[in-house]
Structures are given as C-alpha cells and as structure tokens.
C-alpha atoms as a PDB file:
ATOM      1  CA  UNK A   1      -0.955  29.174  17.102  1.00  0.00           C
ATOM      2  CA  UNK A   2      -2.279  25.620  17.269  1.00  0.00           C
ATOM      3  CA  UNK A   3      -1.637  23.509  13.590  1.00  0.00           C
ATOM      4  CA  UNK A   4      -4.996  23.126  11.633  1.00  0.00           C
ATOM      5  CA  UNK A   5      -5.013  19.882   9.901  1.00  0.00           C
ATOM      6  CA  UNK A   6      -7.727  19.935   6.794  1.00  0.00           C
ATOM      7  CA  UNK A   7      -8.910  16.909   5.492  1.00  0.00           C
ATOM      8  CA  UNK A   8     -11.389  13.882   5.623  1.00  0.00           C
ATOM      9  CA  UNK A   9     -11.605  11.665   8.730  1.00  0.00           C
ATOM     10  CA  UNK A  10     -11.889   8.522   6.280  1.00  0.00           C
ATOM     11  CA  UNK A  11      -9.246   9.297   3.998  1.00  0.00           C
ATOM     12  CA  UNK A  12      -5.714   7.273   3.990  1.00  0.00           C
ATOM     13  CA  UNK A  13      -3.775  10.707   3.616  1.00  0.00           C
ATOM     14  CA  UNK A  14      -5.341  12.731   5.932  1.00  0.00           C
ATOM     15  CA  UNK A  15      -4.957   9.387   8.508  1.00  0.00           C
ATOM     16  CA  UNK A  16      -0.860   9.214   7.946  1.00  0.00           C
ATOM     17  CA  UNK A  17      -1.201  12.731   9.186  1.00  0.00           C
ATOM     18  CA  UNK A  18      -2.914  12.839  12.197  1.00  0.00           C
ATOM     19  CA  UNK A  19      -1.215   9.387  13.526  1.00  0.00           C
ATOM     20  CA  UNK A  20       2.148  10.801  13.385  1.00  0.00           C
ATOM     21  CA  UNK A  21       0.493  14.305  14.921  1.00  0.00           C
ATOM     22  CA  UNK A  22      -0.956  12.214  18.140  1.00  0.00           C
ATOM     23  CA  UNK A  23       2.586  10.133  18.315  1.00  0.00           C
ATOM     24  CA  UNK A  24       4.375  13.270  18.499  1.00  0.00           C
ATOM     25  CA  UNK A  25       1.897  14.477  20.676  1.00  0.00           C
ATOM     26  CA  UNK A  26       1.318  18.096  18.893  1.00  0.00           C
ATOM     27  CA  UNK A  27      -1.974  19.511  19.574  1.00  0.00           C
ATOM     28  CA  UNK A  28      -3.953  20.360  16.442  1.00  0.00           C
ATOM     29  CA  UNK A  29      -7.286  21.155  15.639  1.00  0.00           C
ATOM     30  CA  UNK A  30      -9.134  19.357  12.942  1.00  0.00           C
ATOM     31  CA  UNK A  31     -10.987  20.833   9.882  1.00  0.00           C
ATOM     32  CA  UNK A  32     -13.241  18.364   7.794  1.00  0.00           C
ATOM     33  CA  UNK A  33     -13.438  19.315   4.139  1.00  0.00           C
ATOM     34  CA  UNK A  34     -16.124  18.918   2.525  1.00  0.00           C
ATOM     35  CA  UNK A  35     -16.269  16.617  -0.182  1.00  0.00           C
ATOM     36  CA  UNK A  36     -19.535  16.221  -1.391  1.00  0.00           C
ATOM     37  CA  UNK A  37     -19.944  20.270  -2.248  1.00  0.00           C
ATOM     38  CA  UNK A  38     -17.152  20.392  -3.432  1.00  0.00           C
ATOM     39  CA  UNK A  39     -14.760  22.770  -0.631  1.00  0.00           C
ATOM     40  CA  UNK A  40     -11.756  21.177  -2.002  1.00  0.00           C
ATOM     41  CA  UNK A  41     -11.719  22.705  -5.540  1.00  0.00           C
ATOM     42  CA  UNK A  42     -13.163  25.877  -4.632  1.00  0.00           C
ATOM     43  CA  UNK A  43     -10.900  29.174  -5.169  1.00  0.00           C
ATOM     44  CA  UNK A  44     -10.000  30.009  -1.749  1.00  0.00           C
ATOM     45  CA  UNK A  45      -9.196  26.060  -1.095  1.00  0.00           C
ATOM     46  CA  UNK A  46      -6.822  25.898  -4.506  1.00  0.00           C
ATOM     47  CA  UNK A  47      -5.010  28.988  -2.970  1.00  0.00           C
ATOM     48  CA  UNK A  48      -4.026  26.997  -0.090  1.00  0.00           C
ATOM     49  CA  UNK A  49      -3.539  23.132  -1.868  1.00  0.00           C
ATOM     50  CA  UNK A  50      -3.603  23.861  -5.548  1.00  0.00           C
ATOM     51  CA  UNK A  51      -3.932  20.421  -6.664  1.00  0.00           C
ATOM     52  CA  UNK A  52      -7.373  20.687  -4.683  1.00  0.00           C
ATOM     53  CA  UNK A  53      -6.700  17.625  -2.522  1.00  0.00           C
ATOM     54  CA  UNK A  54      -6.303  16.771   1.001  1.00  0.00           C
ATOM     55  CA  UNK A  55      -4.893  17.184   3.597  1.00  0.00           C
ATOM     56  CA  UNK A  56      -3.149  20.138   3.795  1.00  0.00           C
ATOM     57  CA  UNK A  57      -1.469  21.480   7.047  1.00  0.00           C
ATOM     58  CA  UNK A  58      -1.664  25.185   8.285  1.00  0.00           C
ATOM     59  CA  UNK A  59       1.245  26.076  11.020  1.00  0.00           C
ATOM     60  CA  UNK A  60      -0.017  29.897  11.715  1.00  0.00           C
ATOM     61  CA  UNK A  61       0.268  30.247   8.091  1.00  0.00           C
ATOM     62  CA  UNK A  62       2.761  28.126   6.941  1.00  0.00           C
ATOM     63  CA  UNK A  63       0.978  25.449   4.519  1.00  0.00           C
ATOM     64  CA  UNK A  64       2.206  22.245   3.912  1.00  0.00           C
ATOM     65  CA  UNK A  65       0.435  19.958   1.640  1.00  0.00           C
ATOM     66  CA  UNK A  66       1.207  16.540   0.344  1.00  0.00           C
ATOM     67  CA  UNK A  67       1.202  13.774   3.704  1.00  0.00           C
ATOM     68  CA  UNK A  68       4.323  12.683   3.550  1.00  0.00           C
ATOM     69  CA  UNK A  69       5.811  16.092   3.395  1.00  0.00           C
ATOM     70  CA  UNK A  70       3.716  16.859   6.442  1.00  0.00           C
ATOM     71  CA  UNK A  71       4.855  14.158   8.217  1.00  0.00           C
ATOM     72  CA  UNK A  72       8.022  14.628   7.577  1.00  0.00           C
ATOM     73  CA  UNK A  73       7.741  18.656   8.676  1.00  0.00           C
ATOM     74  CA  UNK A  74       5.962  17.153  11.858  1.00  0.00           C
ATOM     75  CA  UNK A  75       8.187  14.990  12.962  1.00  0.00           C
ATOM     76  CA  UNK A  76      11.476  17.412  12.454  1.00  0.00           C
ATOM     77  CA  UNK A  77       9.512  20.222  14.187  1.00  0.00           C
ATOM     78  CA  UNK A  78       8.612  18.412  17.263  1.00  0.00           C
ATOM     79  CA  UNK A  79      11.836  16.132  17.091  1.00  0.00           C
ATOM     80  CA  UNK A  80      12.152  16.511  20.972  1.00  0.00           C
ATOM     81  CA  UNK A  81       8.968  15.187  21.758  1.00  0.00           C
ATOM     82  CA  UNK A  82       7.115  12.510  21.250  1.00  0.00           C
ATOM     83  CA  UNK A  83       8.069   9.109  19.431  1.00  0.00           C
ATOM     84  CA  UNK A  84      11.284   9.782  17.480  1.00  0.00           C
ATOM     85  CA  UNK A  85      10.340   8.928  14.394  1.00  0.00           C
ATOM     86  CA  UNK A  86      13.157  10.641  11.768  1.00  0.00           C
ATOM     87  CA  UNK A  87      16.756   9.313  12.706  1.00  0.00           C
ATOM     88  CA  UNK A  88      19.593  11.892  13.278  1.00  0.00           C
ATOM     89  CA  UNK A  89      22.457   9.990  12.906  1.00  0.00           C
ATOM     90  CA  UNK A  90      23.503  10.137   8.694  1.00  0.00           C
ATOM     91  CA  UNK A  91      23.326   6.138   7.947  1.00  0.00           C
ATOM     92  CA  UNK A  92      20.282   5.325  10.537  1.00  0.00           C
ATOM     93  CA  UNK A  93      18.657   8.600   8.437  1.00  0.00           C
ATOM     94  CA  UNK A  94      19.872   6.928   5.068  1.00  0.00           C
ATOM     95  CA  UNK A  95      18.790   3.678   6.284  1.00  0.00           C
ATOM     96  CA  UNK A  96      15.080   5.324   7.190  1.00  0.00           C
ATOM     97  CA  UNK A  97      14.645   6.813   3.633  1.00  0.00           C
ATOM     98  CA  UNK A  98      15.278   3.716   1.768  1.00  0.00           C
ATOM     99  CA  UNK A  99      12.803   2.416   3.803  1.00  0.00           C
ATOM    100  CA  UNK A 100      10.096   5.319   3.432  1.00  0.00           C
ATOM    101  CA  UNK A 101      11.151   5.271  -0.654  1.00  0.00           C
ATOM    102  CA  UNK A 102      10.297   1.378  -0.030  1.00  0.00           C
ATOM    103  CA  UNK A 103       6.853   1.989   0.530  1.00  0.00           C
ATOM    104  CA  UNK A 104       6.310   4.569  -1.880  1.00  0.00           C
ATOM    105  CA  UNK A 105       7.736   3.002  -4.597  1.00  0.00           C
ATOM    106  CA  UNK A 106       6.771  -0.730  -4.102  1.00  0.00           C
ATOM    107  CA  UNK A 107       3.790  -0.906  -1.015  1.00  0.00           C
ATOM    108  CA  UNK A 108       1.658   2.320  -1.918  1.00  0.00           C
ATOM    109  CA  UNK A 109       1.320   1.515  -6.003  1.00  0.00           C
ATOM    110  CA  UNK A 110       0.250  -1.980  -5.512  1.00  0.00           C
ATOM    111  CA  UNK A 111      -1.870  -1.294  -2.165  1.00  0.00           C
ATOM    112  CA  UNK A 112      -3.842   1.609  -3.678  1.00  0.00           C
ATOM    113  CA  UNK A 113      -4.431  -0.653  -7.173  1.00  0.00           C
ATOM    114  CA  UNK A 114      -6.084  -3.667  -5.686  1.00  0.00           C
ATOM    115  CA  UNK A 115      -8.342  -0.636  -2.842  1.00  0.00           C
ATOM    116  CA  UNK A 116      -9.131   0.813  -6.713  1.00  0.00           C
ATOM    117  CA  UNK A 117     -10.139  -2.790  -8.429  1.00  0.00           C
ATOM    118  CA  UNK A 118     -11.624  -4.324  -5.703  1.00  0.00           C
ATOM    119  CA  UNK A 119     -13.523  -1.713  -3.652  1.00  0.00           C
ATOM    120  CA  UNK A 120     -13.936   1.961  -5.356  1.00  0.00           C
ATOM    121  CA  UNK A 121     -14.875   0.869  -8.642  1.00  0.00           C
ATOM    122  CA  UNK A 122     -17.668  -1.018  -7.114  1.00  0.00           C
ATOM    123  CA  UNK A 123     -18.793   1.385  -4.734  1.00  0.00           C
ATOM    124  CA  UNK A 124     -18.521   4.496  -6.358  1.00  0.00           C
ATOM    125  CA  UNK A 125     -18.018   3.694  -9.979  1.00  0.00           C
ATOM    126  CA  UNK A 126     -20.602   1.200 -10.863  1.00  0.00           C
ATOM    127  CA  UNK A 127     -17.830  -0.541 -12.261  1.00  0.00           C
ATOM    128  CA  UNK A 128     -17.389  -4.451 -11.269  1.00  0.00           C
ATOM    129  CA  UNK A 129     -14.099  -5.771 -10.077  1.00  0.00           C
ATOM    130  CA  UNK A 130     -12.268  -6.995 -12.368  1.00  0.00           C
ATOM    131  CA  UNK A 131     -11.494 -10.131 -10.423  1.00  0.00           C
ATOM    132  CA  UNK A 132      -8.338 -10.908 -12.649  1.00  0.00           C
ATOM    133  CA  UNK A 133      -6.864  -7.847 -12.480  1.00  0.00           C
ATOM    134  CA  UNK A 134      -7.631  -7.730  -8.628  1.00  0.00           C
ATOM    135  CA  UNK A 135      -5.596 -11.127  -8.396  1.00  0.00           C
ATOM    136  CA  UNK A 136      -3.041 -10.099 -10.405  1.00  0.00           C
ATOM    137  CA  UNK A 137      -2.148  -6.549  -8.089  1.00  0.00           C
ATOM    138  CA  UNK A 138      -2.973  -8.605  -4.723  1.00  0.00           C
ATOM    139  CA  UNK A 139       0.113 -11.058  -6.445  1.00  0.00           C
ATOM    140  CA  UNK A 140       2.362  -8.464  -7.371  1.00  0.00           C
ATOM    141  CA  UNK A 141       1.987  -7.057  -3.712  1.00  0.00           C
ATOM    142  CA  UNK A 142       2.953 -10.211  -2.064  1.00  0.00           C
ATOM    143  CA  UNK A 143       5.770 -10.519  -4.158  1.00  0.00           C
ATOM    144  CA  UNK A 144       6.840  -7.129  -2.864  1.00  0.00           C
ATOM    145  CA  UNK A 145       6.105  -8.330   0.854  1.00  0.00           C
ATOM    146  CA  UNK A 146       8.175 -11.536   0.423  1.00  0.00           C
ATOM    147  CA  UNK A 147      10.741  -9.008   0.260  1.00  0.00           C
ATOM    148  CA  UNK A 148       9.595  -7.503   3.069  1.00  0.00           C
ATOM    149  CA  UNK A 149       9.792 -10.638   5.466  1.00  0.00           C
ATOM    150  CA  UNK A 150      13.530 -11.318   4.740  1.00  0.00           C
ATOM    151  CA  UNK A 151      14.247  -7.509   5.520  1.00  0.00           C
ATOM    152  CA  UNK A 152      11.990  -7.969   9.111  1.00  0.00           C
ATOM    153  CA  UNK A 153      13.292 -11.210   9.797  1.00  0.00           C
ATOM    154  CA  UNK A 154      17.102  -9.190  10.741  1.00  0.00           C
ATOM    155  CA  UNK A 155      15.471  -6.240  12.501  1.00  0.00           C
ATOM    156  CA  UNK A 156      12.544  -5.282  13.951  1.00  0.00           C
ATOM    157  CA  UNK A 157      11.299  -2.348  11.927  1.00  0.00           C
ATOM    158  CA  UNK A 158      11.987  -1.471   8.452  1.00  0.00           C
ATOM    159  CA  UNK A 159      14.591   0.899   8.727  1.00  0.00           C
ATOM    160  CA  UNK A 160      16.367  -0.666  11.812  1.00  0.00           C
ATOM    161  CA  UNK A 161      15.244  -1.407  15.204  1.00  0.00           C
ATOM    162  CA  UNK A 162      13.557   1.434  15.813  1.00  0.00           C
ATOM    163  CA  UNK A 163      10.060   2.460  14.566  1.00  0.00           C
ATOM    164  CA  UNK A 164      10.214   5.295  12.185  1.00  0.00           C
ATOM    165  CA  UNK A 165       7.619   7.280   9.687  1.00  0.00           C
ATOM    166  CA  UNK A 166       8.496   4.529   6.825  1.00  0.00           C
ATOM    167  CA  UNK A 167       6.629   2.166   9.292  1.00  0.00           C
ATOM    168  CA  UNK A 168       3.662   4.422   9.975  1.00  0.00           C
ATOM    169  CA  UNK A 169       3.032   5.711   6.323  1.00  0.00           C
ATOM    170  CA  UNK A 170       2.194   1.970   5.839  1.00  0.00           C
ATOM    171  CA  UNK A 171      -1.084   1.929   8.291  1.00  0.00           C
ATOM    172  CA  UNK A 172      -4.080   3.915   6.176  1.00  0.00           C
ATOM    173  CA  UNK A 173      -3.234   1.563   2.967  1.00  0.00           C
ATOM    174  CA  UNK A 174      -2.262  -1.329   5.183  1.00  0.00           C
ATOM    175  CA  UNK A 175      -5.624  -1.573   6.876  1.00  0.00           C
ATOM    176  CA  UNK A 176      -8.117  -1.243   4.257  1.00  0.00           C
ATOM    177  CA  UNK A 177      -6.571  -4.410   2.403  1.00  0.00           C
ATOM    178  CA  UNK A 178      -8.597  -7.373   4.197  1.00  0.00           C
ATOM    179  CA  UNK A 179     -11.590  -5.639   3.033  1.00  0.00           C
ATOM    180  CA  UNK A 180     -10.269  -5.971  -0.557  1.00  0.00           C
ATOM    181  CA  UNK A 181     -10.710  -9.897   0.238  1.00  0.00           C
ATOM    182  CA  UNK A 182      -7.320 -10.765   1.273  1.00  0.00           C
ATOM    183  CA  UNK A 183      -5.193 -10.058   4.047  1.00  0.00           C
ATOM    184  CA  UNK A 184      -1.456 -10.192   2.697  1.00  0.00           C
ATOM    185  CA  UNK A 185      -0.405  -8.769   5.395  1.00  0.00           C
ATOM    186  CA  UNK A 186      -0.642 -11.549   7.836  1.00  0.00           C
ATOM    187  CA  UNK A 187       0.399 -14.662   5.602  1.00  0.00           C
ATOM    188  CA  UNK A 188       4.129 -14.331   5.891  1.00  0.00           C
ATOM    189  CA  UNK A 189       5.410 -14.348   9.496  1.00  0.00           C
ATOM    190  CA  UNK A 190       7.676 -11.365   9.991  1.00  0.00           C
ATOM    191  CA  UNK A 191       5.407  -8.724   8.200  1.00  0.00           C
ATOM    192  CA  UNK A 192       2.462 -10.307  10.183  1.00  0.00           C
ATOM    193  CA  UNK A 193       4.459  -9.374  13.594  1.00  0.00           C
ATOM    194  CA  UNK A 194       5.623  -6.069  12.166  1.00  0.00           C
ATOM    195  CA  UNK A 195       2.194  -5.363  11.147  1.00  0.00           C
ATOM    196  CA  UNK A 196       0.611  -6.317  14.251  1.00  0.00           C
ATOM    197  CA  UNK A 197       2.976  -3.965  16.120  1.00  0.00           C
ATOM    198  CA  UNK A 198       2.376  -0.930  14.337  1.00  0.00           C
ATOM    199  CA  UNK A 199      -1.337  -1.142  13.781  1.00  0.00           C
ATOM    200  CA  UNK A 200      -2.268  -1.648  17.427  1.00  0.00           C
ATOM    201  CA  UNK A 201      -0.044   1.405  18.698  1.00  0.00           C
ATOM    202  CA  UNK A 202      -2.566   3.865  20.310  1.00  0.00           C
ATOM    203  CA  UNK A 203      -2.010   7.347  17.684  1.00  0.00           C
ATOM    204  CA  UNK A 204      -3.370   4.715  15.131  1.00  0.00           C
ATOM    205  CA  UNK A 205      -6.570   3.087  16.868  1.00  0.00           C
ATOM    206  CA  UNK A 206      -7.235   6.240  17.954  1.00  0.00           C
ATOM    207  CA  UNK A 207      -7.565   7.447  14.318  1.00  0.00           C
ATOM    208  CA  UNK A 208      -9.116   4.694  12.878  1.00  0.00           C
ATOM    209  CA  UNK A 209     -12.011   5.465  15.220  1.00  0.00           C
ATOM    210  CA  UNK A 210     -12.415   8.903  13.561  1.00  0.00           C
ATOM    211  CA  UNK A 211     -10.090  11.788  13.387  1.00  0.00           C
ATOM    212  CA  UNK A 212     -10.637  14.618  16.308  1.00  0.00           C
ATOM    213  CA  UNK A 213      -8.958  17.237  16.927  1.00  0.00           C
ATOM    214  CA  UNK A 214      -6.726  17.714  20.150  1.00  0.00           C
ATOM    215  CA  UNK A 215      -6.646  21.203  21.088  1.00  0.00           C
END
C-alpha cells in the first residue's frame, strides 16, 4: 500500500515530511486537510491524530503522527534507499541526535517565536508586532547560530560530514525567516554555506513549490 501523507501544503510540519519522503524517494500520495472547516478536529480525524494537528502519516494502517517521528520512521524504513539520512554506526548516530536535539531545543523555539511576533499575529490575529519583542527573539536566535558557525566551520553538516535529518528539519522554519524582516541565516559565513546547501537540494524546492503527491 502506498503511504498517505495528511496535511497542509503550506505548513512547516507537513513540509519536513514530504522533503525527507522525496529524498528517500518513497512514493506517497498526498491528502490536504482541510483547515478552514475544520477536518482536523473532527471525530474520525482525532481517531487518527488526537491532538487534531497535522501531518499525520498512514503506512496501510500504521499511523504515525508528530514530523519528526515520521521522519525519523521514514528514513529507518527506507534506510536502503535514497539519501542516508540516520547514521548506523553508534557515535556518528549519537553525534546525529545531538544535532537533531540542537534544533529542537535551541533553532525551532526561537525560529517559530519571531514567525509568531512578526508575521501570524499580524496576519491572522489583528495583533501588531511587537517590534521589541520581535528584536529581542531574532537576537536570541543569532546568539544560538553563532554557535552554530563554530560547529560548521570543522565539518560540513551538523552532525558530521554527512547530511542527515538534523539538517533537513531546519528548512520549513529556516525559510520563512527573511520574511520576518531579517535573514539570520546568511550573516555569519558557515551557516550561510550550510544553509545554502541544504535549501537548494531538489526534495526541498520541489516542496516549497507546493506539496504533490508521487504515486
């Protein structure tokens, strides 16, 4: 059975999904939930993501949600083909989830604050940026990233030399930040290469130009 992928084209979560879906190069076919009537909290929906979110990921029955999780499934499934994106070896593995805990602890918090401030609470909220505040996670983030260019300045990738999911899970977040007003990402030199590397690989251009489904 082919995997069903349900989510939003336009959403971060349901992006990280599909990009590491076309770089393992699984066929899937792509359900769009619908949002604005409100498909995601309905009772058959909460019996397959009970937190009545996306995405969630259906493998002939077996349902994943949460994206990381679903990468994670993805890329141990179809470890064989593909980009190998979860190391096998035990300290290049270690090595990849201090790097994946790296974003989730000190990229995603940050990233997803100044989106928040500076964009949703305009757009859908009414609400105006709080310039200060705005500053003040954009700051905090690029304190985070100076961190981040000593650690790519020795290697090439987070985890090592070799691109891995900790990379990828950065791209959804990643790319919606010049839009916020300021482009961190390219002001220090080694997460400006790194970043430039991952966000032009094809799985991820492809998805920014609207998720489709594959099979």
């Amino acid at each position: 059975m082919v995997l069903k992928l349900y989510g939003n084209s336009g959403f971060a979560a349901s992006q990280r999904v599909a990009t590491v879906l076309l770089e393992k190069q699984v066929p899937f076919e792509f359900i769009e939930v619908d949002f604005a009537n409100g498909e995601h909290k309905s009772p058959e929906y909460l019996k397959k993501q009970p937190f009545g979110q996306t995405p969630y990921l259906d493998d002939d029955g077996f349902i994943v949600y949460e994206s990381r999780a679903m990468c994670r499934y993805i890329a141990t499934k179809y470890a064989d083909q593909g980009t190998a994106l979860i190391p096998t070896d035990l300290k290049e593995n270690t090595l990849f989830e201090q790097a994946a805990s790296i974003e989730t602890s000190n990229f995603d918090p940050l990233t997803l604050a100044a989106i928040v401030e500076g964009i949703y609470k305009p757009r859908f909220r009414g609400v105006p940026t709080d310039q200060a505040k705005l500053q003040e996670h954009l700051e905090k983030l690029g304190q985070k990233l100076d961190v981040y260019d000593v650690i790519l300045s020795r290697q090439k990738y987070l985890a090592g030399d070799n691109i891995t999911l900790a990379d990828l899970f950065h791209l959804p977040q990643g790319d919606i930040l010049p839009v916020v007003g300021e482009n961190v990402l390219e002001t220090r030199p080694n997460v400006a290469r790194w970043w430039k590397d991952i966000s032009s690989r094809p799985s991820w251009v492809s998805v920014k130009e609207g998720i489709k489904s594959t099979a």
